[in-house]
C-alpha atoms as a PDB file:
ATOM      1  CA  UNK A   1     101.409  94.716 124.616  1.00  0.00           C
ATOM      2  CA  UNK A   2      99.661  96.742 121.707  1.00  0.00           C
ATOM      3  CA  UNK A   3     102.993  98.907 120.136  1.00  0.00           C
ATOM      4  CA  UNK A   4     100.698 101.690 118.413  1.00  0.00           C
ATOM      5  CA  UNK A   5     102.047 104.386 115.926  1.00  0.00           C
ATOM      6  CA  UNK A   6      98.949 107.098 115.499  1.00  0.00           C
ATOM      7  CA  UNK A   7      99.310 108.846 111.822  1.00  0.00           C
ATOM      8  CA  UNK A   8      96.882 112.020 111.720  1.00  0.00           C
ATOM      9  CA  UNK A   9      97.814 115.179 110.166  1.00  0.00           C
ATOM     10  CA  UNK A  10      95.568 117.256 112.862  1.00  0.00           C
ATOM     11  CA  UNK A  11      97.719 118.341 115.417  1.00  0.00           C
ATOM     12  CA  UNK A  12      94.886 118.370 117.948  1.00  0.00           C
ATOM     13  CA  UNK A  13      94.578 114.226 116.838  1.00  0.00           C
ATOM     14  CA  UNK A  14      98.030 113.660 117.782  1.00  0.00           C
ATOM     15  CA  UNK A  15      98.150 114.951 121.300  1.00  0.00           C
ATOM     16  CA  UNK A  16      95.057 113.988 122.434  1.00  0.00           C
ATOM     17  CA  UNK A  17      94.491 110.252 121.366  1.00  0.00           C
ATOM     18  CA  UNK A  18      98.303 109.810 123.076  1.00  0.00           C
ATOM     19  CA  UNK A  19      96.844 111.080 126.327  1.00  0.00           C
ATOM     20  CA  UNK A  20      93.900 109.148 126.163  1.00  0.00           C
ATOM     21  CA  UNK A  21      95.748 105.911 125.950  1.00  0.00           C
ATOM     22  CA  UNK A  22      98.294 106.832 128.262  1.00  0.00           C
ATOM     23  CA  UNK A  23      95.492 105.574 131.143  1.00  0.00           C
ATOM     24  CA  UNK A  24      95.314 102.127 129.396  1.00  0.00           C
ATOM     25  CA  UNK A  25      97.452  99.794 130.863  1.00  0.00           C
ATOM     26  CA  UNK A  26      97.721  97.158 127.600  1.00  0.00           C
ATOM     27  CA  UNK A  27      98.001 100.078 124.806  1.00  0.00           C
ATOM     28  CA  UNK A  28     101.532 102.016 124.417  1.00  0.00           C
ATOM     29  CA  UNK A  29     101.610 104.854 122.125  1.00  0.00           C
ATOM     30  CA  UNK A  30     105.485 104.307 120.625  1.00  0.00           C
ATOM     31  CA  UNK A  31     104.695 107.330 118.069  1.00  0.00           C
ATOM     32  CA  UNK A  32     103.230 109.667 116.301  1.00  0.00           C
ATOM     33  CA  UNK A  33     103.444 110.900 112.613  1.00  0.00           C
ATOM     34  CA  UNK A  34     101.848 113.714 110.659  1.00  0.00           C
ATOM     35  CA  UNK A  35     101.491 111.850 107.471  1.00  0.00           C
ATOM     36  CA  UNK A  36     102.390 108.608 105.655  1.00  0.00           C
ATOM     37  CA  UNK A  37     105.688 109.313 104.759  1.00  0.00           C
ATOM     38  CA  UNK A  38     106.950 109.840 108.194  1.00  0.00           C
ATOM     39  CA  UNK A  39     105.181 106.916 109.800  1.00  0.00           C
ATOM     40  CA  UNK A  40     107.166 104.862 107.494  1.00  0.00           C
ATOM     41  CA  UNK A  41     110.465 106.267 109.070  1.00  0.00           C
ATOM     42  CA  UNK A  42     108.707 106.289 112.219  1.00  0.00           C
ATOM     43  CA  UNK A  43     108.392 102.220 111.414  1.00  0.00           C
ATOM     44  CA  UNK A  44     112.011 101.981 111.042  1.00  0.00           C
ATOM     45  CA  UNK A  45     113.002 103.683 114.480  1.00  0.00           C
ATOM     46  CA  UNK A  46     109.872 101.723 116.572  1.00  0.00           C
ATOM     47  CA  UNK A  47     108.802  98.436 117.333  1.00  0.00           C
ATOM     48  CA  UNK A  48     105.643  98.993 115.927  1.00  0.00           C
ATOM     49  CA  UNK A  49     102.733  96.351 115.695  1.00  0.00           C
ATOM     50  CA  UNK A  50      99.757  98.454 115.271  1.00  0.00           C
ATOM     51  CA  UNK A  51      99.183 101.256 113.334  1.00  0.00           C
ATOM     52  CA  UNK A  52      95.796 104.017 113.671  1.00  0.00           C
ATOM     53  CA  UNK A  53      96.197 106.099 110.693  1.00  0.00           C
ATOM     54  CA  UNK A  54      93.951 109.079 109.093  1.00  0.00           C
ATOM     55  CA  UNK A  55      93.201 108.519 105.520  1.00  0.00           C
ATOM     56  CA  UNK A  56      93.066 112.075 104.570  1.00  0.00           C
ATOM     57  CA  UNK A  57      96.461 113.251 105.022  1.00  0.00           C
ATOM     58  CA  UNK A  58      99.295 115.401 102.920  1.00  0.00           C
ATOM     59  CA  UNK A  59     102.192 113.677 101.267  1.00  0.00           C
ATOM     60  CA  UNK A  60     100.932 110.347 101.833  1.00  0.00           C
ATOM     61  CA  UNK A  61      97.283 109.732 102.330  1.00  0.00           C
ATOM     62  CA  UNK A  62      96.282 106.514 105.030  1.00  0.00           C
ATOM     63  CA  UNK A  63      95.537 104.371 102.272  1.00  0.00           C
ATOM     64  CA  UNK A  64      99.189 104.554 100.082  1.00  0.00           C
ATOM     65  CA  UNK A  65     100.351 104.433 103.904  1.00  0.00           C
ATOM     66  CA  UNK A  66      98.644 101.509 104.014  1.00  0.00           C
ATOM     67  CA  UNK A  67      99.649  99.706 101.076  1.00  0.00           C
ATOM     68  CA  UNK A  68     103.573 100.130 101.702  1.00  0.00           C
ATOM     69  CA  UNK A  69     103.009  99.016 105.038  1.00  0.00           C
ATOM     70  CA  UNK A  70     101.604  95.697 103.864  1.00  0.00           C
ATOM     71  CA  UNK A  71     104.133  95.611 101.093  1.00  0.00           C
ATOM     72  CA  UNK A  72     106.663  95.170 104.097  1.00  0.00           C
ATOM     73  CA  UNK A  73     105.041  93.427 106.553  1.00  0.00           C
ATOM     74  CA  UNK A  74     101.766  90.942 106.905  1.00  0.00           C
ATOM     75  CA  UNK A  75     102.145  91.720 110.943  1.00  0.00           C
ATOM     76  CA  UNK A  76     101.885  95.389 111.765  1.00  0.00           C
ATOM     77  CA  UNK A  77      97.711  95.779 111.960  1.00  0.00           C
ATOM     78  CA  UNK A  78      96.122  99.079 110.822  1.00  0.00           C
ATOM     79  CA  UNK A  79      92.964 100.601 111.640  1.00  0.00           C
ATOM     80  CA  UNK A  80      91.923 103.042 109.750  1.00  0.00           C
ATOM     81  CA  UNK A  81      90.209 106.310 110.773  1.00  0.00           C
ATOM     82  CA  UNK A  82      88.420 108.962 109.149  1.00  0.00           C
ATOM     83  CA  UNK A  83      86.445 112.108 109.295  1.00  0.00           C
ATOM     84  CA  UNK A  84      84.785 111.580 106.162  1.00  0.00           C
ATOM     85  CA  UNK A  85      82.803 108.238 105.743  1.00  0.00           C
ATOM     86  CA  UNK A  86      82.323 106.405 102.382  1.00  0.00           C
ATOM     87  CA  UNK A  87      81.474 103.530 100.984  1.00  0.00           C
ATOM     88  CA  UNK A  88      84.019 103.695  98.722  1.00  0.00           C
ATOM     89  CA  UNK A  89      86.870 104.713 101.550  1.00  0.00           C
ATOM     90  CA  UNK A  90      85.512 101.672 103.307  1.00  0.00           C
ATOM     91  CA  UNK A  91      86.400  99.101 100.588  1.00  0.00           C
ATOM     92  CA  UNK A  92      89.602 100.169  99.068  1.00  0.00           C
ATOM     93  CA  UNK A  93      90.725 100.207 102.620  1.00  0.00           C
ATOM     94  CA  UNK A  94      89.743  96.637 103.464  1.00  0.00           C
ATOM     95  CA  UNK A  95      90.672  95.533 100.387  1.00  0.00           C
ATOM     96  CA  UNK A  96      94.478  96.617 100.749  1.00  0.00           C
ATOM     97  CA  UNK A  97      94.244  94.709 104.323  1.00  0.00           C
ATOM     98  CA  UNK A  98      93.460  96.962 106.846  1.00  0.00           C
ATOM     99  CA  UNK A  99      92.117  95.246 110.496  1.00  0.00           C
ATOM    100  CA  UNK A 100      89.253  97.586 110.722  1.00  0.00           C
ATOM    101  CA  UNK A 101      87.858 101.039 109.599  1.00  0.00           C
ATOM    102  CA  UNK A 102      86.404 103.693 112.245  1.00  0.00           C
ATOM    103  CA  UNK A 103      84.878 107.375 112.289  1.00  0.00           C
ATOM    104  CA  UNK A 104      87.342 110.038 114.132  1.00  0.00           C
ATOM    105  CA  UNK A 105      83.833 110.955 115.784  1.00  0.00           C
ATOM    106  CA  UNK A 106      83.728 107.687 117.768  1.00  0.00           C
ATOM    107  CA  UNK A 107      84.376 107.687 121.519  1.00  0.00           C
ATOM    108  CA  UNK A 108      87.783 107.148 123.282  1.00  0.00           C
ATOM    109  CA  UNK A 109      86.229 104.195 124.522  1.00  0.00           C
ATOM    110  CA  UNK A 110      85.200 102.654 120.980  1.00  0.00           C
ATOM    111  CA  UNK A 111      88.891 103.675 119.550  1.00  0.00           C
ATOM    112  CA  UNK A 112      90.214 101.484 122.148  1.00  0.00           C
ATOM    113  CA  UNK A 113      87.933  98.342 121.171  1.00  0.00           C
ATOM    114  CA  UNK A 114      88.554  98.716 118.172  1.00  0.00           C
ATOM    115  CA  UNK A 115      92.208  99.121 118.462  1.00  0.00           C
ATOM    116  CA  UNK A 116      92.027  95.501 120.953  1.00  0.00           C
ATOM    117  CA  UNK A 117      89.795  94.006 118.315  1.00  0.00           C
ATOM    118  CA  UNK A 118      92.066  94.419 115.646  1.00  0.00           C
ATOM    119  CA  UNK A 119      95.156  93.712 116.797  1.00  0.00           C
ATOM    120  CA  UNK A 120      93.766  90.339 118.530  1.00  0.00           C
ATOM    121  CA  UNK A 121      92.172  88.954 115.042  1.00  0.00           C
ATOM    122  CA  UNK A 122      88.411  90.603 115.144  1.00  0.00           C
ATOM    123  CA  UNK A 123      87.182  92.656 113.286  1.00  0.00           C
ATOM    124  CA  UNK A 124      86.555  96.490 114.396  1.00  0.00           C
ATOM    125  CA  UNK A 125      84.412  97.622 112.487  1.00  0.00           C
ATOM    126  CA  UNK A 126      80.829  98.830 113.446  1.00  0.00           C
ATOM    127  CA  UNK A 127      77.654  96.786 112.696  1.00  0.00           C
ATOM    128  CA  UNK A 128      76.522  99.488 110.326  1.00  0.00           C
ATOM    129  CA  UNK A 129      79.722  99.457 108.223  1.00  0.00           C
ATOM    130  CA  UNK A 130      78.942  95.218 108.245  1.00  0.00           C
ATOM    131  CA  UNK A 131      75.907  95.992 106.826  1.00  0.00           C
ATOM    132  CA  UNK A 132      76.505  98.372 103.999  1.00  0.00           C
ATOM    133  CA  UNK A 133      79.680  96.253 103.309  1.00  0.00           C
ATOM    134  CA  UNK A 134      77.424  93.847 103.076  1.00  0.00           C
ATOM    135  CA  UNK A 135      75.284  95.025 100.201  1.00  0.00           C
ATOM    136  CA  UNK A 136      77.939  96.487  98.443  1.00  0.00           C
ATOM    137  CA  UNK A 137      80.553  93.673  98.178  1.00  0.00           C
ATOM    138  CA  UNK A 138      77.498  90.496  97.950  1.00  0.00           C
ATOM    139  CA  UNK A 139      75.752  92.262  94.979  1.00  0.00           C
ATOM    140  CA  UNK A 140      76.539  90.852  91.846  1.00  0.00           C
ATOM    141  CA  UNK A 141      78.255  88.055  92.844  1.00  0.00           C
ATOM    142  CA  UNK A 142      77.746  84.354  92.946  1.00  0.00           C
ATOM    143  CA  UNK A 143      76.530  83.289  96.552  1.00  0.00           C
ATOM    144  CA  UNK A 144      78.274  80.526  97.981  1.00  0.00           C
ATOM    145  CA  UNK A 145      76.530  77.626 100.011  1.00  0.00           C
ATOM    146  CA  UNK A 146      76.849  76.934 103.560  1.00  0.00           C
ATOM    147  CA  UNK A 147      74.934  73.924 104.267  1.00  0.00           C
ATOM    148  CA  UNK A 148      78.050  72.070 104.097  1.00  0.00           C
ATOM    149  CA  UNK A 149      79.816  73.603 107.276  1.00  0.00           C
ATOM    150  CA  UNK A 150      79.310  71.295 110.041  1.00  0.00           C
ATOM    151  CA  UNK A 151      77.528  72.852 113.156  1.00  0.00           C
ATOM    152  CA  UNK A 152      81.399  73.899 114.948  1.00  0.00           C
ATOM    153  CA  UNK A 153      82.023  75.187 111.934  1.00  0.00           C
ATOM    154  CA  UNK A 154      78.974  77.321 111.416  1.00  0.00           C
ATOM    155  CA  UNK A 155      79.168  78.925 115.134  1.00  0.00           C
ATOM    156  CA  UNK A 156      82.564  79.667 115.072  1.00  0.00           C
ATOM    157  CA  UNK A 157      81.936  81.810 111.689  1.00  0.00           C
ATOM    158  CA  UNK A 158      78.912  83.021 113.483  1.00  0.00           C
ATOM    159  CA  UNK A 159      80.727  84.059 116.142  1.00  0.00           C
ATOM    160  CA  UNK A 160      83.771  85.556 113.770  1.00  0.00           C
ATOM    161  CA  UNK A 161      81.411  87.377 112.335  1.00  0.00           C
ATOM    162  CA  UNK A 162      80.282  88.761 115.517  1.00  0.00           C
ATOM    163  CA  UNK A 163      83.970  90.623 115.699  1.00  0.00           C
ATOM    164  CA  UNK A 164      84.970  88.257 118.042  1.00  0.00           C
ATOM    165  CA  UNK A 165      88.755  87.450 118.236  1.00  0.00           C
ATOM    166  CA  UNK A 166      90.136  83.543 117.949  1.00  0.00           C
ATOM    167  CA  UNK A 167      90.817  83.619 121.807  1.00  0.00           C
ATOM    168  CA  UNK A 168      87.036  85.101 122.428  1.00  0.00           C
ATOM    169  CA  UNK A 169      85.521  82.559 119.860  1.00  0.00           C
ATOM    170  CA  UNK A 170      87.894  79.360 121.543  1.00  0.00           C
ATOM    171  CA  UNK A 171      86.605  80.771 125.401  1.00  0.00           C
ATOM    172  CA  UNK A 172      83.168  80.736 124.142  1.00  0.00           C
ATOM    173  CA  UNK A 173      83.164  77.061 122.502  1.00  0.00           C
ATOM    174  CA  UNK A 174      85.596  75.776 124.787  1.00  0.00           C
ATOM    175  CA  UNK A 175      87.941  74.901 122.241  1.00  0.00           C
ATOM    176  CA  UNK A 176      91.898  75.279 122.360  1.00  0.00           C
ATOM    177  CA  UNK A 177      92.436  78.900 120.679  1.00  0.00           C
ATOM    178  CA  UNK A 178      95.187  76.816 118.321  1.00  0.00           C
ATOM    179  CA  UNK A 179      92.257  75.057 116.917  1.00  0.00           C
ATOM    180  CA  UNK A 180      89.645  77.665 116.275  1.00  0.00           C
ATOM    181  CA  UNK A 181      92.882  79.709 114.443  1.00  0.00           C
ATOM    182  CA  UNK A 182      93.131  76.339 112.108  1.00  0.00           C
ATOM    183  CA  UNK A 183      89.423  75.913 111.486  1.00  0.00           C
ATOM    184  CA  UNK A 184      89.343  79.623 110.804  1.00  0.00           C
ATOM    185  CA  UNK A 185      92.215  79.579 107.986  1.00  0.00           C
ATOM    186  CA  UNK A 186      90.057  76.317 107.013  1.00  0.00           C
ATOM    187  CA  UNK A 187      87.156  78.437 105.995  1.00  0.00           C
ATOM    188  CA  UNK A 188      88.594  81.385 104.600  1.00  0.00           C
ATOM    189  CA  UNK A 189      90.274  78.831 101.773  1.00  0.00           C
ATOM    190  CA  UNK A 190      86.955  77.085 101.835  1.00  0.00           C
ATOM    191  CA  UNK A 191      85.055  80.244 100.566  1.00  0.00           C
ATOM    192  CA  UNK A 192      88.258  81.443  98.555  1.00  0.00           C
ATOM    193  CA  UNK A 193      88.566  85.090 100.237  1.00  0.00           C
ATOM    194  CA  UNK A 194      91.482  86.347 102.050  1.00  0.00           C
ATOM    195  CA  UNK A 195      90.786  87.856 105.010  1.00  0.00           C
ATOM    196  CA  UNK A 196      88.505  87.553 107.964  1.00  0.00           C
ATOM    197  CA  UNK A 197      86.580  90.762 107.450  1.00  0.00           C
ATOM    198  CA  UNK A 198      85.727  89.213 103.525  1.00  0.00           C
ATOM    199  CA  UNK A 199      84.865  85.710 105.470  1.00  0.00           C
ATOM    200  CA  UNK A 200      82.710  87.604 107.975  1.00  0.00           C
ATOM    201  CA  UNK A 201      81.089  89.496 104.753  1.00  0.00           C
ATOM    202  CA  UNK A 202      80.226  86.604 103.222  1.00  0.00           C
ATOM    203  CA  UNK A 203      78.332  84.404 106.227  1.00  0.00           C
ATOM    204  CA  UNK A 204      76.087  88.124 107.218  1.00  0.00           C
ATOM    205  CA  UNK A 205      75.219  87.694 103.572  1.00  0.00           C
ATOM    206  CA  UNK A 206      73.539  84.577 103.893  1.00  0.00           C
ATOM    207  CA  UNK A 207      72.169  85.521 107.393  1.00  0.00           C
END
């Protein structure tokens, strides 16, 4: 079950995403905060395991939020949200370790794929942010080679890439999901990043 504290300083935010995801059966909505300093009490009080935070908020802006979160725990996902889109925004967030990065403007529909993807291990982020991420974080810096993945290898960071989860990426090469979870923390020491999202950034830039 997806534990999910929503941190938006809009009002409106805060009572409607709630009822949205009251109708799906897998997503609980433990809390709600108006900015970053109360979602870090809120943390205290909840069993929290997800968190879909603003970035533009008073007190404590999404990304500070962010980086305390990760300073006391590697477990709790976060998904960050925003109204205004950057390229900028969309680094320093995945950077500090956030799951994925979305635009408030996105469907119910899209929030809660994205809010599934990141909390099983995908990425949920949309192919356009891939892309830009793409050319901003590949330029300038040396390319690594792939020709020496083997062909499991290569498909299952194809497939990563993708923003498919370890249990999606197991299902569709019929591998135990125990295995494709090794072979994944295989490759991101391989290429030297730290995250799936960087690993992911790395194979569309040789694609």
């Amino acid at each position: 079950m997806i534990r999910m504290l929503i941190a938006d300083d809009d009002p409106i935010v805060r009572h409607a995403l709630p009822a949205y995801f009251e109708s799906i059966s897998d997503i609980s909505v433990a809390d709600t905060a108006p900015d970053g300093h109360l979602a870090l009490e809120s943390l205290k009080n909840n069993d929290i395991n997800l968190i879909l935070s603003d970035l533009r908020m008073p007190s404590m802006d999404g990304l500070t939020l962010l980086k305390r979160v990760r300073e006391l725990s590697e477990n709790i996902c976060f998904v960050a949200m925003t109204s205004y889109d950057s390229d900028t925004a969309m680094i320093e967030v995945l950077r500090a370790g956030a799951s994925g990065y979305i635009l408030k403007d996105a469907s119910p529909e899209k929030m809660v794929t994205a809010v599934r993807d990141a909390y099983s291990g995908g990425t949920a982020l949309s192919p356009s942010c891939v892309s830009r991420l793409v050319q901003l974080s590949m330029a300038g810096r040396k390319q690594v080679s792939m020709e020496s993945l083997s062909p499991t290898d290569y498909s299952i960071l194809s497939l990563l890439s993708s923003g498919m989860s370890n249990r999606q990426i197991a299902s569709e090469l019929h591998y135990a999901e125990s295995t494709i979870k090794n072979r994944v923390s295989h490759l991101i020491k391989k290429f030297q990043v730290d995250s799936r999202i960087k690993l992911a950034l790395l194979f569309h830039g040789h694609v």
